[in-house]
C-alpha atoms as a PDB file:
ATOM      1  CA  UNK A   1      -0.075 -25.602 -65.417  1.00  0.00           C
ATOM      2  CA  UNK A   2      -0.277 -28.361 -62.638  1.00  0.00           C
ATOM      3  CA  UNK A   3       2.129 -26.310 -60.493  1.00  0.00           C
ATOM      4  CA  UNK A   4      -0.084 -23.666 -60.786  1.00  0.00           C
ATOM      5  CA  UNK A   5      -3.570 -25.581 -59.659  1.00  0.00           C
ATOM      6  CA  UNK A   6      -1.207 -27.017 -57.075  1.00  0.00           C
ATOM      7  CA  UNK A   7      -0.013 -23.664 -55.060  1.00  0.00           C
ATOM      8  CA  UNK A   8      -4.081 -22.854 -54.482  1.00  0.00           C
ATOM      9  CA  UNK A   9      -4.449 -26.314 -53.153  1.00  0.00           C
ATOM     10  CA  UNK A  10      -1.680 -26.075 -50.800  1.00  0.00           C
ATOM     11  CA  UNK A  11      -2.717 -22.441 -49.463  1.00  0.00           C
ATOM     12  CA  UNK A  12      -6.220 -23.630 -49.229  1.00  0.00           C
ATOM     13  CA  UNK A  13      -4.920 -26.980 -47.214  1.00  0.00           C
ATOM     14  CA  UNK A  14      -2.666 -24.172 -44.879  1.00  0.00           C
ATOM     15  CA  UNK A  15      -6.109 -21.922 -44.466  1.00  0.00           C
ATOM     16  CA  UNK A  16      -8.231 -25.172 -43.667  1.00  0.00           C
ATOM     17  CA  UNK A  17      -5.283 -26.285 -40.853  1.00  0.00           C
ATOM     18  CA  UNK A  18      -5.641 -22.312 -39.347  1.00  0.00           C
ATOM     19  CA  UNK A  19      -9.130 -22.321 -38.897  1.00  0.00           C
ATOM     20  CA  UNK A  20      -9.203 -25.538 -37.414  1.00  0.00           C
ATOM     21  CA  UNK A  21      -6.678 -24.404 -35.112  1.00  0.00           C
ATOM     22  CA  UNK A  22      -8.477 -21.295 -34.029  1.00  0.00           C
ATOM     23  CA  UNK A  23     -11.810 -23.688 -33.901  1.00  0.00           C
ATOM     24  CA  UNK A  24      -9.752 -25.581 -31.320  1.00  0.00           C
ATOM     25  CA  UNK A  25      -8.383 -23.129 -29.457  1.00  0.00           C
ATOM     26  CA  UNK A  26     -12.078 -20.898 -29.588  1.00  0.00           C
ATOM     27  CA  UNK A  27     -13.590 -22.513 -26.671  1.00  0.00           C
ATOM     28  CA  UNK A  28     -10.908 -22.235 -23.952  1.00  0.00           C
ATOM     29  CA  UNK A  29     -10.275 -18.914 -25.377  1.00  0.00           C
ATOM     30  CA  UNK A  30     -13.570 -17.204 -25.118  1.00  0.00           C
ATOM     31  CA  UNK A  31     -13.865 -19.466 -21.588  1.00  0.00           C
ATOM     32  CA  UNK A  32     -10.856 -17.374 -20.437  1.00  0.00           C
ATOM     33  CA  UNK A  33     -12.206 -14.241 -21.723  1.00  0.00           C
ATOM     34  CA  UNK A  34     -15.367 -15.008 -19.705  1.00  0.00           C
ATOM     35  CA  UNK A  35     -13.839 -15.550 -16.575  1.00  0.00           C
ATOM     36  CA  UNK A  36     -11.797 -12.527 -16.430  1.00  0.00           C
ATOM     37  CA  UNK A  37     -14.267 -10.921 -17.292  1.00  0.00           C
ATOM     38  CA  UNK A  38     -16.505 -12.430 -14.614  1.00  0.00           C
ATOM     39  CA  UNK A  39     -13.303 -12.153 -12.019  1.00  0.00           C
ATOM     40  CA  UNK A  40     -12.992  -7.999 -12.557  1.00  0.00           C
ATOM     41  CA  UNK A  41     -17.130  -7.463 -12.483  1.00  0.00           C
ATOM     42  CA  UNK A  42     -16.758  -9.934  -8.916  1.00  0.00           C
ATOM     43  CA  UNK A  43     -13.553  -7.828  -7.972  1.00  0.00           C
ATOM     44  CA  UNK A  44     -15.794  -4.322  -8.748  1.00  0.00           C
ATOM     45  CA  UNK A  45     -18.593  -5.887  -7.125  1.00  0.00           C
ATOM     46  CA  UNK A  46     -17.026  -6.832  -3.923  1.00  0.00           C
ATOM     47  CA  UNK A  47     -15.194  -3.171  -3.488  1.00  0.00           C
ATOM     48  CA  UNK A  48     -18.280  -1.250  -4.332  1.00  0.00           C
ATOM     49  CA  UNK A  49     -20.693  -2.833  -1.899  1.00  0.00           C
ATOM     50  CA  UNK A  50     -18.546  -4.637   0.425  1.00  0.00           C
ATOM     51  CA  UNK A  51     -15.449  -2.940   1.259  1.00  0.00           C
ATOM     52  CA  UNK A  52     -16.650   0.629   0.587  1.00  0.00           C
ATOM     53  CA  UNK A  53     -19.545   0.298   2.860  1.00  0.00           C
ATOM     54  CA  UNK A  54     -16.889  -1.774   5.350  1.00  0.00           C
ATOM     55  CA  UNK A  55     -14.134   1.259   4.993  1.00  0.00           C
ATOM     56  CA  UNK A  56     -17.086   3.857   5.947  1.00  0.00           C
ATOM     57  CA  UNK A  57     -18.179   1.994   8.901  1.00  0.00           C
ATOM     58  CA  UNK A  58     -14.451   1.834   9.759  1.00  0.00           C
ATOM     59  CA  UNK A  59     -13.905   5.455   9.572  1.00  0.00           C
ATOM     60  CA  UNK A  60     -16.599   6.203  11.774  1.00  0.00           C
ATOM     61  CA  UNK A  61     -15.814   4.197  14.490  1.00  0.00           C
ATOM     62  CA  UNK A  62     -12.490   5.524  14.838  1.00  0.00           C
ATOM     63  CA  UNK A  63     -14.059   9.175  14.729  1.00  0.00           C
ATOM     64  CA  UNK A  64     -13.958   9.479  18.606  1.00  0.00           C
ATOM     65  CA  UNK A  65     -10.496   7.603  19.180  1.00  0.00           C
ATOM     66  CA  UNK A  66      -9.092  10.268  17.088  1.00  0.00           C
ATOM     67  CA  UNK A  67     -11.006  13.401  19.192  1.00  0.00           C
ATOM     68  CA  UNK A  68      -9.587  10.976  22.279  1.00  0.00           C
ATOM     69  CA  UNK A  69      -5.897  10.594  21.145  1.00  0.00           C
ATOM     70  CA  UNK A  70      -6.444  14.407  20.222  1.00  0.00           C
ATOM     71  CA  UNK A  71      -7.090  14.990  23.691  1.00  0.00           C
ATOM     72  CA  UNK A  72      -4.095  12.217  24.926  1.00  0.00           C
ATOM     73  CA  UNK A  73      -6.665   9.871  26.666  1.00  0.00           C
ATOM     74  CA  UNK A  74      -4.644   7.051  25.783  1.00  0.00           C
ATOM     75  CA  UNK A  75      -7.490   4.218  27.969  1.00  0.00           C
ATOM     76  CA  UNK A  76     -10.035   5.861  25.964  1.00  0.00           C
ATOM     77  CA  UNK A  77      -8.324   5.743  22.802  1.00  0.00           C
ATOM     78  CA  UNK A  78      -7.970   2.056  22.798  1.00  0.00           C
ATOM     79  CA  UNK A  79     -11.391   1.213  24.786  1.00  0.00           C
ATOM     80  CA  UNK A  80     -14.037   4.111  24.022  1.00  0.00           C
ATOM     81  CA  UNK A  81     -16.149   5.435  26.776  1.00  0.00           C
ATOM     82  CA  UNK A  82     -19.431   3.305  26.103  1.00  0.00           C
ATOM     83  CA  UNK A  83     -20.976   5.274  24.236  1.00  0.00           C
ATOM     84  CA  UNK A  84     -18.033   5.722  21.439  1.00  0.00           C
ATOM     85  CA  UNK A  85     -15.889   3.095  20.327  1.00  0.00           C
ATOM     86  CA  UNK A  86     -12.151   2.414  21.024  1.00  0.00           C
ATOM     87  CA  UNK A  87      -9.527   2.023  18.456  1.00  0.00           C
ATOM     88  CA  UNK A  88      -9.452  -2.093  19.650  1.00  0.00           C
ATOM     89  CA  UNK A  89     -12.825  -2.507  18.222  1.00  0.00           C
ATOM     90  CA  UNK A  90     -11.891  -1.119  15.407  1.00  0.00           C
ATOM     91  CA  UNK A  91      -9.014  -3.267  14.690  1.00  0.00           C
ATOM     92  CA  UNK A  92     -11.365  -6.102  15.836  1.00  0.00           C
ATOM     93  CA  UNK A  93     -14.051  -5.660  13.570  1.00  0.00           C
ATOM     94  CA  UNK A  94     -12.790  -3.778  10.730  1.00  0.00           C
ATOM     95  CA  UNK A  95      -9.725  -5.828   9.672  1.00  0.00           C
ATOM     96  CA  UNK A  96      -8.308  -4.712   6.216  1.00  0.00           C
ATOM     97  CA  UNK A  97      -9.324  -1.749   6.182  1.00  0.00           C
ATOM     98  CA  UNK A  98      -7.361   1.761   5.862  1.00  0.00           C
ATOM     99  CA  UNK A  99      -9.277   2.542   9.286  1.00  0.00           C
ATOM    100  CA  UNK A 100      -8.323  -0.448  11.398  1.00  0.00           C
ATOM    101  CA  UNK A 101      -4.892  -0.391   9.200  1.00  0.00           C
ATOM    102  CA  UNK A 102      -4.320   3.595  11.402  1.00  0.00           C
ATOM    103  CA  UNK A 103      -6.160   2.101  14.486  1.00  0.00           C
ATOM    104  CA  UNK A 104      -2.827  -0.111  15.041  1.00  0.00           C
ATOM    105  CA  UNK A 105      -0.894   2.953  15.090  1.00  0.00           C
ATOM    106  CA  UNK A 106      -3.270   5.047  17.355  1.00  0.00           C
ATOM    107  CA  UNK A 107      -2.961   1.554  19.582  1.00  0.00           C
ATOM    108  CA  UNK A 108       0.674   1.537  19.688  1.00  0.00           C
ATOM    109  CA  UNK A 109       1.586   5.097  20.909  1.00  0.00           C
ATOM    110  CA  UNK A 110      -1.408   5.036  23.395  1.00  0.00           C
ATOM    111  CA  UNK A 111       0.254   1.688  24.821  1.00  0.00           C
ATOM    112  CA  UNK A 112       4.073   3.072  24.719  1.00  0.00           C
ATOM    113  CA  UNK A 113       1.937   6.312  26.645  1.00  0.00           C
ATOM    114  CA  UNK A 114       0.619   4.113  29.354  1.00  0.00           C
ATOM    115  CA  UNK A 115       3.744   2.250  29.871  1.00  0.00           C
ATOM    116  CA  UNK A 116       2.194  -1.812  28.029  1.00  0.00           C
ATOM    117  CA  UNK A 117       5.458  -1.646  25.753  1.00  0.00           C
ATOM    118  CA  UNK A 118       4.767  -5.267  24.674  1.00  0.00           C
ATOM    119  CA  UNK A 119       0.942  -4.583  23.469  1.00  0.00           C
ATOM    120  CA  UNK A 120       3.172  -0.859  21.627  1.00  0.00           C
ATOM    121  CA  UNK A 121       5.395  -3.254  19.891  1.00  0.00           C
ATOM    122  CA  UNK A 122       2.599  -5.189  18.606  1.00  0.00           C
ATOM    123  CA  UNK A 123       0.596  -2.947  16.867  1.00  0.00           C
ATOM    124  CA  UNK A 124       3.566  -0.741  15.495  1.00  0.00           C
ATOM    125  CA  UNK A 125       4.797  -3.341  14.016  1.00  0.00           C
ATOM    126  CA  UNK A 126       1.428  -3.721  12.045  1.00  0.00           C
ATOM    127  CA  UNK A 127       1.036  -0.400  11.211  1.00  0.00           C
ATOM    128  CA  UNK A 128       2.436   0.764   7.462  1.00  0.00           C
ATOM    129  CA  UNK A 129       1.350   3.926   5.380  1.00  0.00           C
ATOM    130  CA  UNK A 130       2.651   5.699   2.339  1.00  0.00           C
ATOM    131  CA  UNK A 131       2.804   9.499   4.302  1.00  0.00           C
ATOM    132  CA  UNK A 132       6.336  10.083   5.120  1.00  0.00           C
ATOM    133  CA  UNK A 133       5.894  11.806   8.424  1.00  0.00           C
ATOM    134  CA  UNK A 134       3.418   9.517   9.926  1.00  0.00           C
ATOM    135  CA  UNK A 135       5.849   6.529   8.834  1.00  0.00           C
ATOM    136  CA  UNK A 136       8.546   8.192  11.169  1.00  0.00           C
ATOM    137  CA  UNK A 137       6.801   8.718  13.720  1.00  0.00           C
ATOM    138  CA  UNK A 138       5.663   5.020  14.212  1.00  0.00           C
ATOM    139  CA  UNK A 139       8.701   3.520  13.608  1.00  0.00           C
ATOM    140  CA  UNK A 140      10.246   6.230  16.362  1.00  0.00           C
ATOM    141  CA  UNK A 141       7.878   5.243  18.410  1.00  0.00           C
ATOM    142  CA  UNK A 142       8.498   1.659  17.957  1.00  0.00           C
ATOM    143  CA  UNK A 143      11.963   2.165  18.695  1.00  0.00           C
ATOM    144  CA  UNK A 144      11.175   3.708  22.232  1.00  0.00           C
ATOM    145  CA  UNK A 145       8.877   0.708  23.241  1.00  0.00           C
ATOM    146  CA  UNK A 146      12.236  -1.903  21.567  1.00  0.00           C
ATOM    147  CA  UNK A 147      14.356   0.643  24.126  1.00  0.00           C
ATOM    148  CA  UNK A 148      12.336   0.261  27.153  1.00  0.00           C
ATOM    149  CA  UNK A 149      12.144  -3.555  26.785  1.00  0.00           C
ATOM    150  CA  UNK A 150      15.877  -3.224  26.732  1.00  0.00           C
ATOM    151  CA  UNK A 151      15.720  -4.897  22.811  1.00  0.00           C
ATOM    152  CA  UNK A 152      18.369  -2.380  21.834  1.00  0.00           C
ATOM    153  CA  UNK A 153      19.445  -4.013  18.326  1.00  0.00           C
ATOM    154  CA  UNK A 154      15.783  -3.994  17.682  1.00  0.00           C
ATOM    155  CA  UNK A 155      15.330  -0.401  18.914  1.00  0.00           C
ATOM    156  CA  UNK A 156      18.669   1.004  16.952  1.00  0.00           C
ATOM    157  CA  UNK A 157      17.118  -0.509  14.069  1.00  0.00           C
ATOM    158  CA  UNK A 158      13.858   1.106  14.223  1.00  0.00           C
ATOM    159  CA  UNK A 159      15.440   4.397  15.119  1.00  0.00           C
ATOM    160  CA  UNK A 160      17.273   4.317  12.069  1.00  0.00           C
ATOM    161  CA  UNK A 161      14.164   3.314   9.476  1.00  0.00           C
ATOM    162  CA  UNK A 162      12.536   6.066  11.371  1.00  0.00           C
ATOM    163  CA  UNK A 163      15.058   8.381  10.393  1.00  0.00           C
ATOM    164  CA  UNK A 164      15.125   7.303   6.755  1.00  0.00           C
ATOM    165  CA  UNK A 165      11.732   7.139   6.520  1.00  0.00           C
ATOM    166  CA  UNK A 166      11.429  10.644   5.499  1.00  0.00           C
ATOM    167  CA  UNK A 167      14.854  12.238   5.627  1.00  0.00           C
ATOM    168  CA  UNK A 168      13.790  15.283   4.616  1.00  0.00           C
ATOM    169  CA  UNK A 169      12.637  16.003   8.570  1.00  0.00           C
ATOM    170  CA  UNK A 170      15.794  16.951   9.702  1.00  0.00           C
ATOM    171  CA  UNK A 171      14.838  17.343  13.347  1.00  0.00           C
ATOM    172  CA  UNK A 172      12.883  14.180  14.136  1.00  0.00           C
ATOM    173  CA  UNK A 173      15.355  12.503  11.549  1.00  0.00           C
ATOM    174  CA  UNK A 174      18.455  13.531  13.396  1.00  0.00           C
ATOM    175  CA  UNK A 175      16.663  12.757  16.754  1.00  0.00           C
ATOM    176  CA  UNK A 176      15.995   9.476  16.000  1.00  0.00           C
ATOM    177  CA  UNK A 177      19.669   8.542  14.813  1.00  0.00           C
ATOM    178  CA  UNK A 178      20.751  10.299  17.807  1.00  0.00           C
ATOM    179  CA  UNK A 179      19.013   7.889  19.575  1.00  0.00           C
ATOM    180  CA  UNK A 180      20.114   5.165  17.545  1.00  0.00           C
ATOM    181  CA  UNK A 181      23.905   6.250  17.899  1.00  0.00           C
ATOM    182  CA  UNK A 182      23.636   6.068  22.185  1.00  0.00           C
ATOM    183  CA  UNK A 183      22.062   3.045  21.760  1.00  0.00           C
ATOM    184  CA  UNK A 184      24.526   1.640  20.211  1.00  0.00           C
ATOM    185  CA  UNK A 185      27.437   3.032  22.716  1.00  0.00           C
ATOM    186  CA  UNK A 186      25.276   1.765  25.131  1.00  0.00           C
ATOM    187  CA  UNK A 187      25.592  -1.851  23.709  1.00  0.00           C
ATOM    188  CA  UNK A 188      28.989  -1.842  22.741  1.00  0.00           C
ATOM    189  CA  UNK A 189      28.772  -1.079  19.409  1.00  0.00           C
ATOM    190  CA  UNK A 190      31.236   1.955  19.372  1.00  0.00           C
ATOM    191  CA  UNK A 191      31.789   1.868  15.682  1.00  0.00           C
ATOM    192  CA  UNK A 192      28.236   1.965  14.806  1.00  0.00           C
ATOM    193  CA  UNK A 193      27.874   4.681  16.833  1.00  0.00           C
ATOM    194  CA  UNK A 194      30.947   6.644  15.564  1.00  0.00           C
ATOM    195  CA  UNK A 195      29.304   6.464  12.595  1.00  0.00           C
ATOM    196  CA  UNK A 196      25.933   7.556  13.381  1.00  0.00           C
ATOM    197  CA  UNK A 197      27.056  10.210  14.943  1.00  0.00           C
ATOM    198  CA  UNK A 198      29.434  11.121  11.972  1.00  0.00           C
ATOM    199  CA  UNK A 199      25.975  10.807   9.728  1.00  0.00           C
ATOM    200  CA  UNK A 200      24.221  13.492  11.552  1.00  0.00           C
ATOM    201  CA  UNK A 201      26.896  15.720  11.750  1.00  0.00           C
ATOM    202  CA  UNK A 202      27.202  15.155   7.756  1.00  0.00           C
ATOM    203  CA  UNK A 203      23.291  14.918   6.937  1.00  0.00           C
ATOM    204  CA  UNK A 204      22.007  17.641  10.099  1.00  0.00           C
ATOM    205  CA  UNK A 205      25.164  19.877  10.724  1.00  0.00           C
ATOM    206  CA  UNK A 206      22.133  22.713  11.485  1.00  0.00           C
ATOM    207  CA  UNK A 207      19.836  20.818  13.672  1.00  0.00           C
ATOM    208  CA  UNK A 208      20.385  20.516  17.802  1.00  0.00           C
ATOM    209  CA  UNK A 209      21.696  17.153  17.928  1.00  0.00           C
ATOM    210  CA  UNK A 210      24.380  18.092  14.531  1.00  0.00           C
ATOM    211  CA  UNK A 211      25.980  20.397  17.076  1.00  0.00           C
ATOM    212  CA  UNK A 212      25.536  17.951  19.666  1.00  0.00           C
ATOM    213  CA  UNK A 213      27.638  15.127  17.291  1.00  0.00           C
ATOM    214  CA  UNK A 214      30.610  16.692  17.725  1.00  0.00           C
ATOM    215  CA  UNK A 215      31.492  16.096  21.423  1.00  0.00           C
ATOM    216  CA  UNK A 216      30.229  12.237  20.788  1.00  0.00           C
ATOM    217  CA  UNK A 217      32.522  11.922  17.388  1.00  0.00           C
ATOM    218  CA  UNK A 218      35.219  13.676  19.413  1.00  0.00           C
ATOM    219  CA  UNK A 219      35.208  11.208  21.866  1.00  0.00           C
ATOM    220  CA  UNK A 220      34.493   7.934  20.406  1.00  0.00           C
ATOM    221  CA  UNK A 221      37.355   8.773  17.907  1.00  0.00           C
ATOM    222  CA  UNK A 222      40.138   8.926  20.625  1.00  0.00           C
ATOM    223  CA  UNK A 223      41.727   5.596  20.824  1.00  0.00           C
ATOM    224  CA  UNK A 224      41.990   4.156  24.370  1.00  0.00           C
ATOM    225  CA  UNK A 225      45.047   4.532  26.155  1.00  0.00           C
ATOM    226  CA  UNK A 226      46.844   3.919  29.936  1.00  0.00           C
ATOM    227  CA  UNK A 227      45.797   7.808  30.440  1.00  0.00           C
ATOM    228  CA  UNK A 228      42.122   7.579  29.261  1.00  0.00           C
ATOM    229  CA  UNK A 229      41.682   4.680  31.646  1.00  0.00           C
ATOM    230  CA  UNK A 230      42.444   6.139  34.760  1.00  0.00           C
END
């Protein structure tokens, strides 16, 4: 009989340590509940009627820099005209956004155009998006400005995140490691280019510069000898 009086005691001793342990546990809990909830109304807040409003701004700044770089005006592309606003002032004012975020590309290739390679290399370099075929053509683009500054390393490596950027673009692809494979002669890296070149051929043996592999692979793959020399 006492054992069975006893077992009710013990689960009501058990229930009595439980709710004192959600009791003490309540008030940070519910605290945390309130600030995340506060933190994803402030996070809502701040998108909705700061950075939305910021992004549209943004976008139609860079309107006219796009009708200029349209029209390959690079000087008016980066400095507007007056009455329309470059893609500098963009950048400027608009940091963070998905505007000012394509501004740094529109600044890079009209620098590499007007011959500022070091001003290209900077804003190439901070310039990033998700669509394949812009991608490639930035980090092309950054390659030519690493070329012309005579960074080769720098420039064979752009040339060949260019090309793997989107793959799929066999031309610009197999340009681009083209490009990266000379380079590399050019510096003395004669394996690495062997090897590019082997990659086109392999990846592109349809595009211009797979046919054009051959005569480089050829080449590079004959070992020097006292006949080759002279």
């Amino acid at each position: 009989m006492s054992e069975q009086i006893q077992a009710p005691q013990e689960g009501q001793v058990m229930a009595e340590k439980l709710t004192g342990s959600f009791q003490k546990i309540q008030k940070p809990l519910l605290l945390g509940i309130t600030v995340l909830a506060l933190a994803i109304g402030g996070w809502w807040a701040y998108q909705e009627y700061v950075q939305k409003p910021k992004e549209e701004k943004a976008a139609e700044a860079l309107f006219m820099a796009e009708r200029f770089f349209g029209q390959d005006s690079s000087r008016l592309v980066l400095d507007g005209n007056g009455s329309a606003k470059g893609v500098l002032y963009v950048i400027n004012n608009f940091s963070g956004t998905q505007a000012a975020n394509l501004a740094h590309y529109y600044a890079g290739v009209s620098y590499l155009k007007l011959g500022e390679f070091e001003n290209a290399v900077k804003h190439l370099k901070d310039f990033s998006t998700d669509a394949k075929q812009i991608q490639l053509l930035a980090l092309g683009c950054l390659g030519d400005a690493y070329a012309e500054l005579n960074k080769k390393t720098e420039a064979i490596d752009a040339y060949k995140k260019a090309a793997k950027a989107f793959d799929t673009d066999e031309n610009n692809a197999s340009e681009y490691l083209f490009r990266a494979a000379l380079l590399a002669e050019t510096n003395g890296q004669t394996k690495e280019a062997l090897e590019i070149f082997k990659s086109i051929k392999s990846a592109y043996p349809k595009t211009d510069k797979g046919f054009q592999a051959d005569k480089y692979i050829y080449r590079l793959s004959i070992e020097p000898n006292d006949l080759s020399s002279k």
